[in-house]
Protein backbone atom coordinates (compact mmCIF):
# COMPACT_ATOMS: atom_id res chain seq x y z
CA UNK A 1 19.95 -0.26 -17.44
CA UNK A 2 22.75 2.41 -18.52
CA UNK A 3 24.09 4.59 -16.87
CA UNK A 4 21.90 6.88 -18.91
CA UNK A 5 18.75 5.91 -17.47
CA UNK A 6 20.00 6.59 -13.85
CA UNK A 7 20.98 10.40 -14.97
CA UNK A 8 17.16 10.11 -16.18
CA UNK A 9 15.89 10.08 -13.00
CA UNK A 10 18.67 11.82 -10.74
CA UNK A 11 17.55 14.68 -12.62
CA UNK A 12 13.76 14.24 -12.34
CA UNK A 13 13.97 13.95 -8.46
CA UNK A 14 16.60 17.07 -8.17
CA UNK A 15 14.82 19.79 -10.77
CA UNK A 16 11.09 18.28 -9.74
CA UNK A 17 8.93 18.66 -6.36
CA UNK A 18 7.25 15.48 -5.62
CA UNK A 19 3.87 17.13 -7.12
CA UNK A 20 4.97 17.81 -10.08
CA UNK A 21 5.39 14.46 -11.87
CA UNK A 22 2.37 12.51 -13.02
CA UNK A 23 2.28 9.43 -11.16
CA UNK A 24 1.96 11.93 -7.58
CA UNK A 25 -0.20 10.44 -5.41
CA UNK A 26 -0.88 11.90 -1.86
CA UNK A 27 -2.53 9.01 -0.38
CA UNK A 28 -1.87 5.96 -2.47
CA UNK A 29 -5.20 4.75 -1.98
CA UNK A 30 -5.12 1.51 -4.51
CA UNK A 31 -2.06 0.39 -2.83
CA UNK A 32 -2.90 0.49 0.47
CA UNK A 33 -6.25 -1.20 0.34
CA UNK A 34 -4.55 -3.87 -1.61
CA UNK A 35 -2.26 -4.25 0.86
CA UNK A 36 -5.27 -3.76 3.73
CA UNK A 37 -6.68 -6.91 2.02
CA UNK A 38 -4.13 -9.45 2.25
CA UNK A 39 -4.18 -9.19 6.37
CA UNK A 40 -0.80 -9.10 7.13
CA UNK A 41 1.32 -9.67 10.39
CA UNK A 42 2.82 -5.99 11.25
CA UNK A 43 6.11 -8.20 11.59
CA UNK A 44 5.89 -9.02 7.41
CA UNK A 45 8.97 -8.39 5.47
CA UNK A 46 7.52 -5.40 2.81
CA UNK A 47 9.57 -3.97 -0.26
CA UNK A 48 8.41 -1.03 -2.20
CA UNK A 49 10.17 -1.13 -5.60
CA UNK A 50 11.03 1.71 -7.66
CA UNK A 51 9.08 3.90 -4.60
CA UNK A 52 10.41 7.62 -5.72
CA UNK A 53 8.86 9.56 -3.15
CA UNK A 54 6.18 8.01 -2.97
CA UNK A 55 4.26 8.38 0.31
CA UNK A 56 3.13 4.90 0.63
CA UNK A 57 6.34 4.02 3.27
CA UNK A 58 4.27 6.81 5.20
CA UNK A 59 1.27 5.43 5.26
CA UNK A 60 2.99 1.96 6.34
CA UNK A 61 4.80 3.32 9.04
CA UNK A 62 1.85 4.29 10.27
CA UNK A 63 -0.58 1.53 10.01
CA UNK A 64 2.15 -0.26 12.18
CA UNK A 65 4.52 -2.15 9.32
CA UNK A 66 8.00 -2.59 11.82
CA UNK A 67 10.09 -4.64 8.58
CA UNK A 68 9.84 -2.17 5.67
CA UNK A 69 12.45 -1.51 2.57
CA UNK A 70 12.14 1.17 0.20
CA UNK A 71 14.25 1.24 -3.02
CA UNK A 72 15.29 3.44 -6.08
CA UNK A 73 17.65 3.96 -8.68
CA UNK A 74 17.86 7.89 -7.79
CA UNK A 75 19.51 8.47 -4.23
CA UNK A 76 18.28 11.83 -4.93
CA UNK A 77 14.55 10.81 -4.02
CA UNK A 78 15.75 8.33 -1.32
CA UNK A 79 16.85 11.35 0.22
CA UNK A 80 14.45 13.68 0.01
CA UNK A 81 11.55 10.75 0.87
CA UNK A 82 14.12 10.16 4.15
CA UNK A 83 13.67 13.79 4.56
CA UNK A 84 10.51 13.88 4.90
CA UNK A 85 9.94 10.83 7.18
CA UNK A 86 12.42 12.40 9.76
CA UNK A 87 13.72 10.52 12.30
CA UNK A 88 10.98 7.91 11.23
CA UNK A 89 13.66 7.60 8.17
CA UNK A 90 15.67 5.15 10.94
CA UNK A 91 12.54 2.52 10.87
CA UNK A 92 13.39 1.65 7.01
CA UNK A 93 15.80 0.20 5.41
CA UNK A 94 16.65 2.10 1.95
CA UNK A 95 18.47 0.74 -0.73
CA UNK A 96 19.81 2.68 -4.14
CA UNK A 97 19.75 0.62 -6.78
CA UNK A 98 18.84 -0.08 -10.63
CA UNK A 99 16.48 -3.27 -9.76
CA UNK A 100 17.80 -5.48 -12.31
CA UNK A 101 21.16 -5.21 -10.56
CA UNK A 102 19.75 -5.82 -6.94
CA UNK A 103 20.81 -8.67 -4.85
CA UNK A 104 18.38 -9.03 -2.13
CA UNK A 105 20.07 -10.16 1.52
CA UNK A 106 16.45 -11.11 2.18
CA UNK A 107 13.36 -12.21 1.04
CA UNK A 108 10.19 -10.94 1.42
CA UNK A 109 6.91 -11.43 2.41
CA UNK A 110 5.43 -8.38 -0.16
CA UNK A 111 6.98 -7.08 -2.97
CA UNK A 112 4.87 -3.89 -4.12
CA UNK A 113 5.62 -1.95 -7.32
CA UNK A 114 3.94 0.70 -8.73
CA UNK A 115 5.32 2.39 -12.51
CA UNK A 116 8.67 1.11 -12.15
CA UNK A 117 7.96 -2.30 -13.89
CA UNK A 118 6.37 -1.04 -17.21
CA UNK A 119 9.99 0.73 -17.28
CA UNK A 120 11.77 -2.18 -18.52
CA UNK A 121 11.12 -2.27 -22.24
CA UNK A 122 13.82 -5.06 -23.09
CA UNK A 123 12.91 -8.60 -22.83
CA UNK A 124 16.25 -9.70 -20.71
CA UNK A 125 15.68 -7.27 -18.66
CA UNK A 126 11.64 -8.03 -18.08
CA UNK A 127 12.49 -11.40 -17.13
CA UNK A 128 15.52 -10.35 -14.94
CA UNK A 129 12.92 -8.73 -13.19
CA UNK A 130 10.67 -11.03 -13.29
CA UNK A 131 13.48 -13.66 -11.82
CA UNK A 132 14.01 -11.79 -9.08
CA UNK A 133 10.72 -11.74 -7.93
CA UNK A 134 10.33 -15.51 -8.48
CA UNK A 135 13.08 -15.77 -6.33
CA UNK A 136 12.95 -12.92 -3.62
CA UNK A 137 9.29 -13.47 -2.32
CA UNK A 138 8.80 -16.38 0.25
CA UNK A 139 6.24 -19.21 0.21
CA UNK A 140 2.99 -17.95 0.33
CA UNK A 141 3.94 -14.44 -0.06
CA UNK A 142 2.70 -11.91 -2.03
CA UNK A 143 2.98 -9.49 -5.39
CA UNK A 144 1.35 -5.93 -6.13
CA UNK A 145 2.47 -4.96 -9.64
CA UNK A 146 0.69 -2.22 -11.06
CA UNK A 147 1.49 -0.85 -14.76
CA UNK A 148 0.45 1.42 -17.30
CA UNK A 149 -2.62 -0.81 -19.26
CA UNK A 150 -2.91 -1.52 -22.84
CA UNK A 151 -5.37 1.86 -22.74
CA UNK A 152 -2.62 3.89 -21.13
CA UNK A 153 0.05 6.24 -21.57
CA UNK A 154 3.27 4.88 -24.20
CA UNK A 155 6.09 7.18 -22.79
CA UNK A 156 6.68 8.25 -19.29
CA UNK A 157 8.95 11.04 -17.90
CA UNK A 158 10.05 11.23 -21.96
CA UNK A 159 10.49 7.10 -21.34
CA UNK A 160 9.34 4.39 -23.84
CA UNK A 161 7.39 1.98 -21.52
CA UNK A 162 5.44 -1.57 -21.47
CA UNK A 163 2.05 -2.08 -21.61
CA UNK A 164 0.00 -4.49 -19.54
CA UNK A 165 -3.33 -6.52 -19.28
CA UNK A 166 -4.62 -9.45 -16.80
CA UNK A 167 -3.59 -12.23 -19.42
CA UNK A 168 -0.13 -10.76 -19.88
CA UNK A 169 0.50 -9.95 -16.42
CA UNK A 170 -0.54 -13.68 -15.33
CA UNK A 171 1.23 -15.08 -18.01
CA UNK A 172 4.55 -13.25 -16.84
CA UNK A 173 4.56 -14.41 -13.22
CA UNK A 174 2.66 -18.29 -13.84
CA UNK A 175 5.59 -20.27 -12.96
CA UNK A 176 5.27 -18.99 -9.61
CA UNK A 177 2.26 -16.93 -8.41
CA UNK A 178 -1.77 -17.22 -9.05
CA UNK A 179 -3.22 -13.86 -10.08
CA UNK A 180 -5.28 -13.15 -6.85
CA UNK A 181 -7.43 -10.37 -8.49
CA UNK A 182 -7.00 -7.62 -10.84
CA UNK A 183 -8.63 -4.45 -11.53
CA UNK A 184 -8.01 -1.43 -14.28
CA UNK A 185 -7.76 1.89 -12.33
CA UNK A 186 -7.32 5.55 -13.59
CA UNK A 187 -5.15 7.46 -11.87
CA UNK A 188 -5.31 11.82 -11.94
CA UNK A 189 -2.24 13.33 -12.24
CA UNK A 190 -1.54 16.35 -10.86
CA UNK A 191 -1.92 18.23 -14.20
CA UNK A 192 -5.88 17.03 -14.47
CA UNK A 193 -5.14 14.25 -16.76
CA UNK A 194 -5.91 10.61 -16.84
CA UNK A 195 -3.74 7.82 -16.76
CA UNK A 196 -4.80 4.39 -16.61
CA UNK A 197 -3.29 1.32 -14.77
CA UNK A 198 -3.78 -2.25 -14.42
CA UNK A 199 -3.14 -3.59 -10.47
CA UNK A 200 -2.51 -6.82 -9.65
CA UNK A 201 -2.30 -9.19 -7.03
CA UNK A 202 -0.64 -12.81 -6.94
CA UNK A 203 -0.03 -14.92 -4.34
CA UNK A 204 3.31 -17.13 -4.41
CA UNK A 205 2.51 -21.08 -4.53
């Protein structure tokens, strides 16, 4: 992504409080029950992708997670998400980064994204992505990708975005996961409107 597209959202995280974009969620309820239902060892390596401030690092931290990364392209939200944790900020590991220019030292047991995906709108860059994961998640790990569905929003944050269903969210991932479940979901933003999202599960083979 340019250079451009970081500005993009360096500027949404410094001129915006974390309730006033659309995809604000104070619990992230879908996410964490998802994540509830695969049963996973506290110990579990856990990446949140594109996370903004989103609270769900909260809610991990304090259902026990001890391995937990958070990363996004803006260091602005980084910061004020580290902020907000306090000294809990020490128990993650944060990384800046554009995600089709991250080089994981790890791999990982749960890779979670929710509205950064549907970002990508080039076709290199969708399957940069979706190399990454093929490569990042360990045997028998796991993949939460939620998007915007084929019934959802076309622009975000003034962004051109990707649409989603089940068939071309499984056909994306096939070489290397089986779609576990998935479910549409509508999501209120804080301005009383309706957006709505396709989450997914897959397990790696």
């Amino acid at each position: 992504m340019s250079t451009n597209f970081k500005t993009h959202w360096e500027n949404v995280y410094q001129s915006k409080n974390e309730n006033q974009v659309s995809w604000y969620q104070k619990v992230p309820v879908k996410s964490l029950d998802m994540i509830n239902s695969l049963n996973l060892n506290f110990e579990s390596t856990i990446i949140d992708v594109g996370a903004g401030e989103s609270r769900l690092v909260d809610n991990l931290l304090r259902l026990g997670f001890k391995n937990i990364t958070v990363l996004d392209i803006s260091s602005k939200s980084i910061e004020k998400t580290k902020n907000r944790l306090g000294k809990y900020s020490n128990l993650v590991n944060w990384i800046v980064s554009d995600i089709v220019d991250f080089k994981p030292l790890e791999n990982y047991d749960l890779w979670h994204d929710r509205a950064a995906f549907h970002f990508l709108t080039e076709k290199s860059k969708i399957n940069k992505y979706v190399d990454l994961v093929n490569s990042s998640i360990n045997s028998k790990g796991n993949l939460i990708m939620s998007t915007f569905s084929k019934n959802g929003p076309l622009k975000c944050s003034g962004l051109q975005i990707t649409q989603y269903d089940k068939i071309s969210m499984k056909e994306l991932f096939k070489e290397n996961f089986k779609l576990l479940h998935s479910e549409v979901s509508t999501h209120d933003t804080p301005f009383n409107t309706k957006q709505e999202f396709i989450f997914n599960i897959f397990s790696k083979h």
